[in-house]
PDB file of N, CA and C in Angstrom:
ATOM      1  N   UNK A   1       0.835  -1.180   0.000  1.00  0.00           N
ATOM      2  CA  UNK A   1       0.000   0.000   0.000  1.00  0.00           C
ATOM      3  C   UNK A   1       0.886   1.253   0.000  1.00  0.00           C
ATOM      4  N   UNK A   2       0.677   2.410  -0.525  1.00  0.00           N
ATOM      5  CA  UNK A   2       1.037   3.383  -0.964  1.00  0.00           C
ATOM      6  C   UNK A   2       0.402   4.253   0.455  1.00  0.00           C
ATOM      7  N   UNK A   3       1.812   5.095   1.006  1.00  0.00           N
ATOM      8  CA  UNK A   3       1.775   5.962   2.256  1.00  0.00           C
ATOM      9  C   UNK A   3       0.685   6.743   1.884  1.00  0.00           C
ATOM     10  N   UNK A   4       0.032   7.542   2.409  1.00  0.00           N
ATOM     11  CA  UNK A   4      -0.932   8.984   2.345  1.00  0.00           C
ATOM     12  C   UNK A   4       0.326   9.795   1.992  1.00  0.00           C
ATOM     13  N   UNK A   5       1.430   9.953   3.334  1.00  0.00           N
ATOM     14  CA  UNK A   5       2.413  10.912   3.071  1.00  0.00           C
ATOM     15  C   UNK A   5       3.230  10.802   1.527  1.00  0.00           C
ATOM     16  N   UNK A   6       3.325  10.162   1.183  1.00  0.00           N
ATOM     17  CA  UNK A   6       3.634  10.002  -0.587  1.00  0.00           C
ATOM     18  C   UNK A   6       2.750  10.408  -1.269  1.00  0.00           C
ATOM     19  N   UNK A   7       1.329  10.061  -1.546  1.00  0.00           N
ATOM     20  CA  UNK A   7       0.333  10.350  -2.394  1.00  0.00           C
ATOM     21  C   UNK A   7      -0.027  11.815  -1.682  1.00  0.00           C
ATOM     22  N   UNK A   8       0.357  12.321  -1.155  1.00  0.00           N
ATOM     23  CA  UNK A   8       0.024  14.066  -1.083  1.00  0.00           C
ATOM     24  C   UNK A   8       1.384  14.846  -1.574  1.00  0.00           C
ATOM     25  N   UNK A   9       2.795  14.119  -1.317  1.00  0.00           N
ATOM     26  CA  UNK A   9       3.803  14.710  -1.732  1.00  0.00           C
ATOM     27  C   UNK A   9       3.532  14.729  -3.269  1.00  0.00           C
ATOM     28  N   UNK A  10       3.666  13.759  -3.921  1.00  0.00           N
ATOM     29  CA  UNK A  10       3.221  13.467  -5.687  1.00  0.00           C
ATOM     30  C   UNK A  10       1.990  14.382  -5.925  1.00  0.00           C
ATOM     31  N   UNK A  11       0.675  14.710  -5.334  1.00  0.00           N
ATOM     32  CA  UNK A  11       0.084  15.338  -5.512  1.00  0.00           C
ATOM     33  C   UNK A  11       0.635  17.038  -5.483  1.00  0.00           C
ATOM     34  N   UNK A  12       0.769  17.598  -4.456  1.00  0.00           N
ATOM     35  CA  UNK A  12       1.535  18.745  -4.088  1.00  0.00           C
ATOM     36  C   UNK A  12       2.671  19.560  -4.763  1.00  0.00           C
ATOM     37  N   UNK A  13       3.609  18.055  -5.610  1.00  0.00           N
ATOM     38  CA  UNK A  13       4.551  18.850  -5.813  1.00  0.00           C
ATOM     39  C   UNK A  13       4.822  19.664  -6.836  1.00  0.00           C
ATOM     40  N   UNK A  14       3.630  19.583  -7.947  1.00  0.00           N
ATOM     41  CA  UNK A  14       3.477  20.483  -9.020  1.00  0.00           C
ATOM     42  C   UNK A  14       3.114  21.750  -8.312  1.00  0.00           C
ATOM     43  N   UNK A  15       2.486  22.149  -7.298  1.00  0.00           N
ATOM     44  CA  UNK A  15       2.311  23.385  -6.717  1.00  0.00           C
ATOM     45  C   UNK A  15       3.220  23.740  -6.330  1.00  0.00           C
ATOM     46  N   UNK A  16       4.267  22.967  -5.383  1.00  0.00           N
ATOM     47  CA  UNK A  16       5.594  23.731  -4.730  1.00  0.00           C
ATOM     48  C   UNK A  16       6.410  24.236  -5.924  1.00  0.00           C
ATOM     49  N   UNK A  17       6.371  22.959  -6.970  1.00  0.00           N
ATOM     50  CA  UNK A  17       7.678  23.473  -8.121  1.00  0.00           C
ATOM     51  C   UNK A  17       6.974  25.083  -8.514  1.00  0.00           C
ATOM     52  N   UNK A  18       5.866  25.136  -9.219  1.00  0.00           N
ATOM     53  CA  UNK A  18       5.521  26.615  -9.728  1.00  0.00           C
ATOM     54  C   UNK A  18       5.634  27.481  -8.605  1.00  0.00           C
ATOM     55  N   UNK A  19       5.128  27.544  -7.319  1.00  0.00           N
ATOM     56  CA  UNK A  19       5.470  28.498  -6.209  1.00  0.00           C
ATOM     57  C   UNK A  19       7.417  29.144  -6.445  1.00  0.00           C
ATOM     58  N   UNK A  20       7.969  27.479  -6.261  1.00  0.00           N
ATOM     59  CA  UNK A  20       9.479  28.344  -6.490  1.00  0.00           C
ATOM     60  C   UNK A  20      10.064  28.547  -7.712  1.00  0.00           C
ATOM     61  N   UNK A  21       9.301  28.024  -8.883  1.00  0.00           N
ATOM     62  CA  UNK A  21       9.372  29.092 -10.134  1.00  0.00           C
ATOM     63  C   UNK A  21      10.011  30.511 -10.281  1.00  0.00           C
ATOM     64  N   UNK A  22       8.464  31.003  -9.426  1.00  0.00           N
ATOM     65  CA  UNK A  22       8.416  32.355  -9.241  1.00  0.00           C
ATOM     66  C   UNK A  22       9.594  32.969  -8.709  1.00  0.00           C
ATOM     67  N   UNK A  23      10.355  32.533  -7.420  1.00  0.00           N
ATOM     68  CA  UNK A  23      11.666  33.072  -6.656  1.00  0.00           C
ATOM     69  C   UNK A  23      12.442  32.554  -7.446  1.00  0.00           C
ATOM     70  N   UNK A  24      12.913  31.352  -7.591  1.00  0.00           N
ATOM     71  CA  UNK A  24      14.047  30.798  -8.224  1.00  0.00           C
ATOM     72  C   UNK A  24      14.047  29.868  -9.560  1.00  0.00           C
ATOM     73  N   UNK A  25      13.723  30.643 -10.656  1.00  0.00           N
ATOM     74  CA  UNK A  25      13.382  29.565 -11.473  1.00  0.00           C
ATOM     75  C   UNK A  25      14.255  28.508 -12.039  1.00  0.00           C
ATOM     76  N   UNK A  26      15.623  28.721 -11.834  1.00  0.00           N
ATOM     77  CA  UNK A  26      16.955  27.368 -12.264  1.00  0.00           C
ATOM     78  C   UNK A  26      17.137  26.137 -11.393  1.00  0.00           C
ATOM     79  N   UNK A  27      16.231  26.782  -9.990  1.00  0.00           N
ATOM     80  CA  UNK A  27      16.156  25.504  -9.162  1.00  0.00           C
ATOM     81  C   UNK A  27      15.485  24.616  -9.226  1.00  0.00           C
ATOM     82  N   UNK A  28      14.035  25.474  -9.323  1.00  0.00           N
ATOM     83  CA  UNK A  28      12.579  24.626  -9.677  1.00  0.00           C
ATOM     84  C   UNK A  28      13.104  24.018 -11.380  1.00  0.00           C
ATOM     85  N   UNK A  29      13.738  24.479 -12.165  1.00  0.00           N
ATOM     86  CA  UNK A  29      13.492  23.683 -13.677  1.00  0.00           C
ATOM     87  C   UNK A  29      14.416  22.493 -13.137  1.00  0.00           C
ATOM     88  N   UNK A  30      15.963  22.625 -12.376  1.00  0.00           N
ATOM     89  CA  UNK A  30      16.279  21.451 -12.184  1.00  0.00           C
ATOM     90  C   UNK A  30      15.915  20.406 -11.583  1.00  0.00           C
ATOM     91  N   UNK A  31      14.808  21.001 -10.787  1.00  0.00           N
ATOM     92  CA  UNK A  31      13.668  19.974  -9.724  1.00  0.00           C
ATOM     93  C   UNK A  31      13.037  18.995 -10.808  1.00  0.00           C
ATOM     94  N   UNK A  32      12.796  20.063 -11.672  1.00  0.00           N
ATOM     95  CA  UNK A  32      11.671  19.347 -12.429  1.00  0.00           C
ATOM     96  C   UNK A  32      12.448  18.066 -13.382  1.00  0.00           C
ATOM     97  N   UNK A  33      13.679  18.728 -14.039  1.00  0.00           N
ATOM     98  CA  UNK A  33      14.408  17.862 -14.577  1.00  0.00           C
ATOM     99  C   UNK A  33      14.372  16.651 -13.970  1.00  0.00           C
ATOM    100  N   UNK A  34      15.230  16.660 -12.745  1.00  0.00           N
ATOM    101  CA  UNK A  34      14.866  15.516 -11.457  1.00  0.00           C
ATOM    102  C   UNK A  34      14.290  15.239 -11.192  1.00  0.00           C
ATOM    103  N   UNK A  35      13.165  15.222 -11.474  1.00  0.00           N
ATOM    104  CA  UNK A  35      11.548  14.886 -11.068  1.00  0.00           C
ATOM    105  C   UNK A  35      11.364  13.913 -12.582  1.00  0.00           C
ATOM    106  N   UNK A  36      11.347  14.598 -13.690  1.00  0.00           N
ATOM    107  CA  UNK A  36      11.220  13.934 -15.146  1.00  0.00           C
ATOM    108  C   UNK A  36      12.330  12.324 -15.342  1.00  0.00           C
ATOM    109  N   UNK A  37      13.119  12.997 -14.496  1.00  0.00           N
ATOM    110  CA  UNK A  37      14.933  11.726 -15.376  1.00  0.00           C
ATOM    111  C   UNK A  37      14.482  10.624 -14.124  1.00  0.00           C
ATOM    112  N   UNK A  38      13.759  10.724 -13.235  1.00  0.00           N
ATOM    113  CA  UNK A  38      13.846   9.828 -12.139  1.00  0.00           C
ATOM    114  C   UNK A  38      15.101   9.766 -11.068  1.00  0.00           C
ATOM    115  N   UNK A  39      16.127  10.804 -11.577  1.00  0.00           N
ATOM    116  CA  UNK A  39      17.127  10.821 -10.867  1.00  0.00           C
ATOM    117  C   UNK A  39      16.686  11.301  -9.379  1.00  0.00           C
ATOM    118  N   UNK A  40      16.097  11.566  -8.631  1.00  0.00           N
ATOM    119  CA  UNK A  40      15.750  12.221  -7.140  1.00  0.00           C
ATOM    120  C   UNK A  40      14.568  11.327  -7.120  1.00  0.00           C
ATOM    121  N   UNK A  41      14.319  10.660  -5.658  1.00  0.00           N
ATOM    122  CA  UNK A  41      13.400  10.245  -5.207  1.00  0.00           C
ATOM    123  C   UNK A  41      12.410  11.194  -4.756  1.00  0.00           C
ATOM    124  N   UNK A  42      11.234  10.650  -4.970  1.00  0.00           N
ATOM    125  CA  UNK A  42       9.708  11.720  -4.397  1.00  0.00           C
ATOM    126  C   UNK A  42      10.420  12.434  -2.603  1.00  0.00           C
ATOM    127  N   UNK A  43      10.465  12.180  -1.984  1.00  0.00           N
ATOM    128  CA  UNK A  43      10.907  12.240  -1.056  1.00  0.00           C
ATOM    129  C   UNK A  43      12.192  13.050  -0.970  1.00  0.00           C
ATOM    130  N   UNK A  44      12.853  13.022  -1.339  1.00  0.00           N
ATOM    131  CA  UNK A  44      14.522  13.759  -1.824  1.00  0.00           C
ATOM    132  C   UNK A  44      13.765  14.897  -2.854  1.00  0.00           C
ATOM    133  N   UNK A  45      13.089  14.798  -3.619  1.00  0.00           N
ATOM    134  CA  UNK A  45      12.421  16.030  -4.143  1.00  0.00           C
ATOM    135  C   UNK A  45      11.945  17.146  -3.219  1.00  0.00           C
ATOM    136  N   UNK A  46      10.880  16.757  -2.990  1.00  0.00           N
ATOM    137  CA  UNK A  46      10.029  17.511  -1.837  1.00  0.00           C
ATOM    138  C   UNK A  46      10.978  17.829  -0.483  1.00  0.00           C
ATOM    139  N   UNK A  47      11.656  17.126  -0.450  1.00  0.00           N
ATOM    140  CA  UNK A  47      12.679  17.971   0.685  1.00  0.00           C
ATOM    141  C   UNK A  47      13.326  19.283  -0.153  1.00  0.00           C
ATOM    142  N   UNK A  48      14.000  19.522  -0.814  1.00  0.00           N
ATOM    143  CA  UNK A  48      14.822  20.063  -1.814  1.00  0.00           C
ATOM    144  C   UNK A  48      13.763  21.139  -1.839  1.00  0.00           C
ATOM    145  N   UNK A  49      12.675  20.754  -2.596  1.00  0.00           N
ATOM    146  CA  UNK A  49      11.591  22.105  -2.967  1.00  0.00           C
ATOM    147  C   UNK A  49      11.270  22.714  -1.555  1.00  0.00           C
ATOM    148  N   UNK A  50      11.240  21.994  -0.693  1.00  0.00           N
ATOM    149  CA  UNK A  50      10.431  22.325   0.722  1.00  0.00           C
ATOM    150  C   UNK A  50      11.482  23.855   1.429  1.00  0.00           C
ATOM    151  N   UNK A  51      12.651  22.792   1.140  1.00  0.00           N
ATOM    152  CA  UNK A  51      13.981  23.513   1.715  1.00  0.00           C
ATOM    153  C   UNK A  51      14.541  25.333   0.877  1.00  0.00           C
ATOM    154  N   UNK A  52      13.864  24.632  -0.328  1.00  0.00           N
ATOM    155  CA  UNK A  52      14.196  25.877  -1.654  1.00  0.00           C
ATOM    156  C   UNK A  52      13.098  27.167  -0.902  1.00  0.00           C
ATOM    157  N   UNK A  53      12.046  26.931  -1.194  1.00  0.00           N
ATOM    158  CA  UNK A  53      11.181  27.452  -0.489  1.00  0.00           C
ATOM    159  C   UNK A  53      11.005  27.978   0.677  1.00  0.00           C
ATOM    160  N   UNK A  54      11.496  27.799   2.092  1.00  0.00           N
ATOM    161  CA  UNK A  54      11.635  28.180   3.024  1.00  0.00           C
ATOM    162  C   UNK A  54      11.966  29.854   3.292  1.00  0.00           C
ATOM    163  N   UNK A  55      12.916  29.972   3.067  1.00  0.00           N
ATOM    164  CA  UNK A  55      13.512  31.646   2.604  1.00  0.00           C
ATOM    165  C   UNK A  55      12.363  32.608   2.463  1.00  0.00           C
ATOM    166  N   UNK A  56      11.413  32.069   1.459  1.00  0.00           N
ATOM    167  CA  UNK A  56      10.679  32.912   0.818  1.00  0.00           C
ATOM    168  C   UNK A  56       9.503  32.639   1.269  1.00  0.00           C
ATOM    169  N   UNK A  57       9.001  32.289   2.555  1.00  0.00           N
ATOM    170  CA  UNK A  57       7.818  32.204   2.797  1.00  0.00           C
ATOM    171  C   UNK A  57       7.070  33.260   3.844  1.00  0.00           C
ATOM    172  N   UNK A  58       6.145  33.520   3.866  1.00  0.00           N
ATOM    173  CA  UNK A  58       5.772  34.553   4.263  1.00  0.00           C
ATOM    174  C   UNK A  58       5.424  34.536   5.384  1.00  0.00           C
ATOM    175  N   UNK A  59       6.260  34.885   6.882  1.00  0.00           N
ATOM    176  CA  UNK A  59       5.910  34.594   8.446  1.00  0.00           C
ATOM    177  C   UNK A  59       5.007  35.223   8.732  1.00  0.00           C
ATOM    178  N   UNK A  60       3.580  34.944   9.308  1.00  0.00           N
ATOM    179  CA  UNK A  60       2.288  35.714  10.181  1.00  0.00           C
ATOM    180  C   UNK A  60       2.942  35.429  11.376  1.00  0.00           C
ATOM    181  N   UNK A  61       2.858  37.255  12.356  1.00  0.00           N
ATOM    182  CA  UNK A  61       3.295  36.667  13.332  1.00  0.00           C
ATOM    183  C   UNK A  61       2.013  36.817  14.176  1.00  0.00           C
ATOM    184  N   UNK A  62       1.628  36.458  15.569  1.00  0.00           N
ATOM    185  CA  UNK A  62       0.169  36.148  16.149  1.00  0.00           C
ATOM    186  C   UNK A  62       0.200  37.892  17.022  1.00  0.00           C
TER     187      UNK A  62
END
């Protein structure tokens, strides 16, 4: 059986890649490359994008 936490990462990660498009687009195309060649695991992806992303996210503070 196939994790939930996998089948939302695979779902999701076309949104993270275009989100870091926008900031960094040589990272996200090599994501994607890596995402296409099979070279990076789902998991090793979504860390990478997660991590790319971080920087640029927008803190609410309470």
């Amino acid at each position: 059986m196939i994790k939930r936490e996998l089948l939302e990462m695979n779902a999701y990660l076309p949104v993270k890649l275009a989100e870091l498009a926008k900031s960094e687009p040589d990272t996200a195309l090599d994501l994607l490359q890596a995402w296409g060649e099979g070279t990076k695991t789902l998991r090793v992806l979504w860390a990478e994008v997660t991590d790319a992303l971080a920087p640029h996210e927008v803190k609410i503070s309470s």
